[in-house]
Protein backbone atom coordinates (compact mmCIF):
# COMPACT_ATOMS: atom_id res chain seq x y z
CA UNK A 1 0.87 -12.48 1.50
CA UNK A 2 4.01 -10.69 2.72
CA UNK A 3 3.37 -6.82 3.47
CA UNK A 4 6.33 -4.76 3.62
CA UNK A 5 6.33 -3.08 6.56
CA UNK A 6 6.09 0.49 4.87
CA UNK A 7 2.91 -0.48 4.28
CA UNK A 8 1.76 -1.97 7.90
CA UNK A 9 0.58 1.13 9.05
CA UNK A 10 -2.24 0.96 6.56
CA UNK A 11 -3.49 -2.64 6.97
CA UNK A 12 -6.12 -3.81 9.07
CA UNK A 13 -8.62 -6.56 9.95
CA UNK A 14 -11.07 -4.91 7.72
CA UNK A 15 -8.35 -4.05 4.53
CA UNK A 16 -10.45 -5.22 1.41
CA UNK A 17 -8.07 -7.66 -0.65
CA UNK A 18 -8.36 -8.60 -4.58
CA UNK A 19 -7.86 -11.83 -5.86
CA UNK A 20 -6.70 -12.84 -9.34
CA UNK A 21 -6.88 -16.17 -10.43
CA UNK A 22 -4.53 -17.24 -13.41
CA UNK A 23 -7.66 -20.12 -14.16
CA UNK A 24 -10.47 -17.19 -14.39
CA UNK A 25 -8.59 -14.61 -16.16
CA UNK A 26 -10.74 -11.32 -16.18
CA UNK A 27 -12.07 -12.40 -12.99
CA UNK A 28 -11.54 -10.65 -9.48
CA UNK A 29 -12.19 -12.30 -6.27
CA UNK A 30 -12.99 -9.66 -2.99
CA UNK A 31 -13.12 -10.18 0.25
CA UNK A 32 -11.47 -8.93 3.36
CA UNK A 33 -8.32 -9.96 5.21
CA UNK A 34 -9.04 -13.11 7.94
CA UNK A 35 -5.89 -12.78 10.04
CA UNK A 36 -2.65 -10.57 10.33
CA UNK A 37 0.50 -11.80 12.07
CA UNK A 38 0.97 -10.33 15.57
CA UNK A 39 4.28 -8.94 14.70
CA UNK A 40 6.68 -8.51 11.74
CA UNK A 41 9.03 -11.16 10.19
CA UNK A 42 12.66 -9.73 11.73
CA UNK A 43 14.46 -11.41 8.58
CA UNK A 44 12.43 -9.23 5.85
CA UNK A 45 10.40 -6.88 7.81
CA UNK A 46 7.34 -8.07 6.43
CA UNK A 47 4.15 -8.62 7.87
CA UNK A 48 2.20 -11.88 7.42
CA UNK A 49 -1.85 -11.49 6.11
CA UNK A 50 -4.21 -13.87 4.92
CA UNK A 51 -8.02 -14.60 3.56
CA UNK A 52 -10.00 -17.85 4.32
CA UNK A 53 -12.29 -18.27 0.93
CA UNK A 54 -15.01 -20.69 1.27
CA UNK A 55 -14.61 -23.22 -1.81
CA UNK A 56 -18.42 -24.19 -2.92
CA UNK A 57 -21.37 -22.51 -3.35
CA UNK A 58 -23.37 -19.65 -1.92
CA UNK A 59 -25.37 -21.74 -0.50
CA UNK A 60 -23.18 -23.73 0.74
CA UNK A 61 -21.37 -21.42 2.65
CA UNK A 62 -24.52 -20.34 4.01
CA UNK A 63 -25.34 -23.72 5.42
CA UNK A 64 -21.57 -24.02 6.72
CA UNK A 65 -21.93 -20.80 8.57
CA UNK A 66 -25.07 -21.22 10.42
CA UNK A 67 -23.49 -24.89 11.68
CA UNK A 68 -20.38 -23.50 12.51
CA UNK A 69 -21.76 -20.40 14.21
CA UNK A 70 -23.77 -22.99 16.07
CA UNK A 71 -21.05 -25.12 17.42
CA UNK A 72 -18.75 -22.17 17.62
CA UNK A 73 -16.09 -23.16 15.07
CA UNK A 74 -14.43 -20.00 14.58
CA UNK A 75 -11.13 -19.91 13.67
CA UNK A 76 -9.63 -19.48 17.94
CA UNK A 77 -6.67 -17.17 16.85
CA UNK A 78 -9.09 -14.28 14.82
CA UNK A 79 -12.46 -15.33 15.32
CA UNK A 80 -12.61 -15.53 11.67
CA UNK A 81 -15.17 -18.17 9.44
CA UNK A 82 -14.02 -18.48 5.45
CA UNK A 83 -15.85 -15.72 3.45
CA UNK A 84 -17.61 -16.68 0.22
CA UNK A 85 -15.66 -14.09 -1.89
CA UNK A 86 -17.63 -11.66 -4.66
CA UNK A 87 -16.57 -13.19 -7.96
CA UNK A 88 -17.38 -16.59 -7.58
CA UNK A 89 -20.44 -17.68 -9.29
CA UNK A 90 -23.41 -18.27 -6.57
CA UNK A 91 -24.16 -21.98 -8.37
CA UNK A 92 -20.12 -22.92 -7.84
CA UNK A 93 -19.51 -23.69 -11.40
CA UNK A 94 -15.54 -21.75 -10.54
CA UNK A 95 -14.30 -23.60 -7.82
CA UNK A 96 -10.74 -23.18 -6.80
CA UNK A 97 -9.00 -26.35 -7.17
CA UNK A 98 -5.29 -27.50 -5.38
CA UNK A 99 -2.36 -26.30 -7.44
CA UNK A 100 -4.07 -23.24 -9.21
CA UNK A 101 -1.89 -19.87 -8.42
CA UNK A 102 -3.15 -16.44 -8.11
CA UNK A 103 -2.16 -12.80 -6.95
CA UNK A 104 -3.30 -11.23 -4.09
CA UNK A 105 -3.53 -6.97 -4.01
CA UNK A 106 -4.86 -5.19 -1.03
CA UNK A 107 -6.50 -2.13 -1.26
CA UNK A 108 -4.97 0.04 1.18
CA UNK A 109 -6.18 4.23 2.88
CA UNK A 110 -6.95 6.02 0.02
CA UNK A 111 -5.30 9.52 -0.13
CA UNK A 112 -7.39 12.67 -0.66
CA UNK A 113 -6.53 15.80 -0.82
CA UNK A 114 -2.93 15.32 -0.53
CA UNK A 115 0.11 15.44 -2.21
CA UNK A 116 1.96 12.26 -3.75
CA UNK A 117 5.26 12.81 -5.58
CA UNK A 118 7.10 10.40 -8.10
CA UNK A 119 9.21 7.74 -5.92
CA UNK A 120 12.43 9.22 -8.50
CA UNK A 121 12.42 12.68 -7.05
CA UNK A 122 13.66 11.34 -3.77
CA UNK A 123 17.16 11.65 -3.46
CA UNK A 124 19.32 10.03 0.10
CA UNK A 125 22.59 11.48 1.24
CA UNK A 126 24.39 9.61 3.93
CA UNK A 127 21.03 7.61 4.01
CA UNK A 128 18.75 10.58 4.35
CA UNK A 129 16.19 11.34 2.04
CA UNK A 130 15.66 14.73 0.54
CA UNK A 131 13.92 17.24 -2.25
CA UNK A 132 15.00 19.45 -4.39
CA UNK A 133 12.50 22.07 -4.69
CA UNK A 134 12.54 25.38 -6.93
CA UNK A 135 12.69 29.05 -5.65
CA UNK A 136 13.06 32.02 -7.42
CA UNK A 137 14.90 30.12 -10.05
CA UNK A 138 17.21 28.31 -7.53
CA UNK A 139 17.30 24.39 -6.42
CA UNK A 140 17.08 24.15 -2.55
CA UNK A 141 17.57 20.97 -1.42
CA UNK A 142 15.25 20.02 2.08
CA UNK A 143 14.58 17.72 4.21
CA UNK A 144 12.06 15.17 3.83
CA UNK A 145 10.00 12.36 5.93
CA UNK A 146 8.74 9.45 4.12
CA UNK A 147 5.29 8.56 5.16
CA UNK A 148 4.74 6.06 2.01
CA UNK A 149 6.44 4.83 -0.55
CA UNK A 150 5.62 2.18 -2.90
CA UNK A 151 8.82 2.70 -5.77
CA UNK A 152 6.26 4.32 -8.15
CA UNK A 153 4.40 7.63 -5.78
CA UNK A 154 5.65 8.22 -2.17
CA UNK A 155 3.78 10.43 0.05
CA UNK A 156 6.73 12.78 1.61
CA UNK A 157 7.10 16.03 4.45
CA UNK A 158 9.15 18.24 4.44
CA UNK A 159 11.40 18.42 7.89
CA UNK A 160 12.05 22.16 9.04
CA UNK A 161 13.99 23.28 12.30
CA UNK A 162 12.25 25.18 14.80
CA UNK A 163 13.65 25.60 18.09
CA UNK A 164 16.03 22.73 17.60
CA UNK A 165 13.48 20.57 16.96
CA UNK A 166 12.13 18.86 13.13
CA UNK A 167 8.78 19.57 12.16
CA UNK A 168 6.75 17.82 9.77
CA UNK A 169 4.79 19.87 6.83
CA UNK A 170 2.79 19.63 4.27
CA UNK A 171 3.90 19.75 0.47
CA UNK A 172 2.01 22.22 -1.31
CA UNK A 173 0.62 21.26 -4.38
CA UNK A 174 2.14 24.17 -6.41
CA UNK A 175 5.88 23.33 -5.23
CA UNK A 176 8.25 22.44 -7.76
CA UNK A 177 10.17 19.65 -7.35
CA UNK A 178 13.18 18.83 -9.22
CA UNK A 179 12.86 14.80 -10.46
CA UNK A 180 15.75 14.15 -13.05
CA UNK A 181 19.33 15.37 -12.65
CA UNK A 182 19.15 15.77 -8.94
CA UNK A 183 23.08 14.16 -8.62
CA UNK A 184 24.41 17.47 -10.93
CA UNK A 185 22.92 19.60 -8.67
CA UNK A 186 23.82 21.74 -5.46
CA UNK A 187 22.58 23.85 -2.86
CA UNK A 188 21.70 27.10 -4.55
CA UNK A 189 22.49 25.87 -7.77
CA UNK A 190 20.01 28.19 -10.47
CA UNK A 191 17.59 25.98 -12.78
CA UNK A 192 15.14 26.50 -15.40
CA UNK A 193 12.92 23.92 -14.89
CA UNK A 194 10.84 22.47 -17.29
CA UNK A 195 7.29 21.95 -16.01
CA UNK A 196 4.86 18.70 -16.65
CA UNK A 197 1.57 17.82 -15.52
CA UNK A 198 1.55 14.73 -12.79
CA UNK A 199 2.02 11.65 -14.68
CA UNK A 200 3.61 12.97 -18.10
């Protein structure tokens, strides 16, 4: 799996990954990652990851760890034996076979407590990203750092000067942020907003 590299900061050895099978449909395989690439692909700024599933049964894979563990077969590069993954029947009756296909979804930091923001309310002039927020009835538009952003929520800062330098805050979660019509809008420019829970 190719991670964008957006995302890199938030993937480790120990990322959880889910595994959908188009030949068990309902069915998700979990494990954790095996090995990460030791740097990003320069033509797509991606990062490489991948899972070793053992292909048999629980007891198998058992049995295949205690030999290999024995004779120190290890994968040399992560240290890394195949997992037997949760959603794969103990007696092996699902076996993955050669030629089936499947999706992979990692399950990245969880964010608590914070504030995410729809992807559309980011605007870029000149390649920087900004908000418009509401004040008093006016659209002011600020600064913004993007922390995450997967095209659907982005977690965002707002950038402020002080003594010549940027500092990173915090969205409050009572802002307003302005997410349609941003491109008829100015600095200063007075707006009735019209409000909506998250996700209406």
């Amino acid at each position: 799996m190719q991670v964008p590299d957006t995302f890199v900061a938030y993937v480790g050895i120990d990322t959880e990954a889910e595994i959908r099978m188009d030949s068990f449909p309902g069915r998700a395989l979990k494990c954790k990652l095996s090995r990460l690439a030791p740097s990003l692909n320069a033509a797509d700024r991606t990062l490489r990851v991948e899972v070793d599933l053992y292909n048999g049964t629980e007891a198998e894979h058992r049995a295949f760890l205690a030999k290999a563990l024995l004779n120190n077969q290890a994968d040399l590069k992560s240290r890394k034996l195949p997992v037997f993954p949760t959603g794969l029947e103990a007696n092996g009756a699902a076996r993955l076979l050669p030629g089936m296909y499947g999706r992979m979804r990692l399950n990245l930091r969880e964010f608590k407590n914070t504030a995410l923001i729809p992807s559309g309310a980011i605007v870029r002039l000149g390649g920087v990203p900004y908000l418009y927020r509401v004040e008093s009835g006016v659209a002011h538009r600020a600064r913004v750092s993007i922390e995450l952003d997967d095209g659907t929520l982005a977690r965002v800062f707002w950038l402020e000067q002080e003594n010549g330098k940027d500092i990173s805050r915090e969205l409050n979660p009572n802002e307003v942020i302005i997410l349609s019509n941003q491109g008829e809008l100015e600095e200063g420019t007075a707006v009735e907003p019209m409000l909506s829970k998250f996700g209406d």
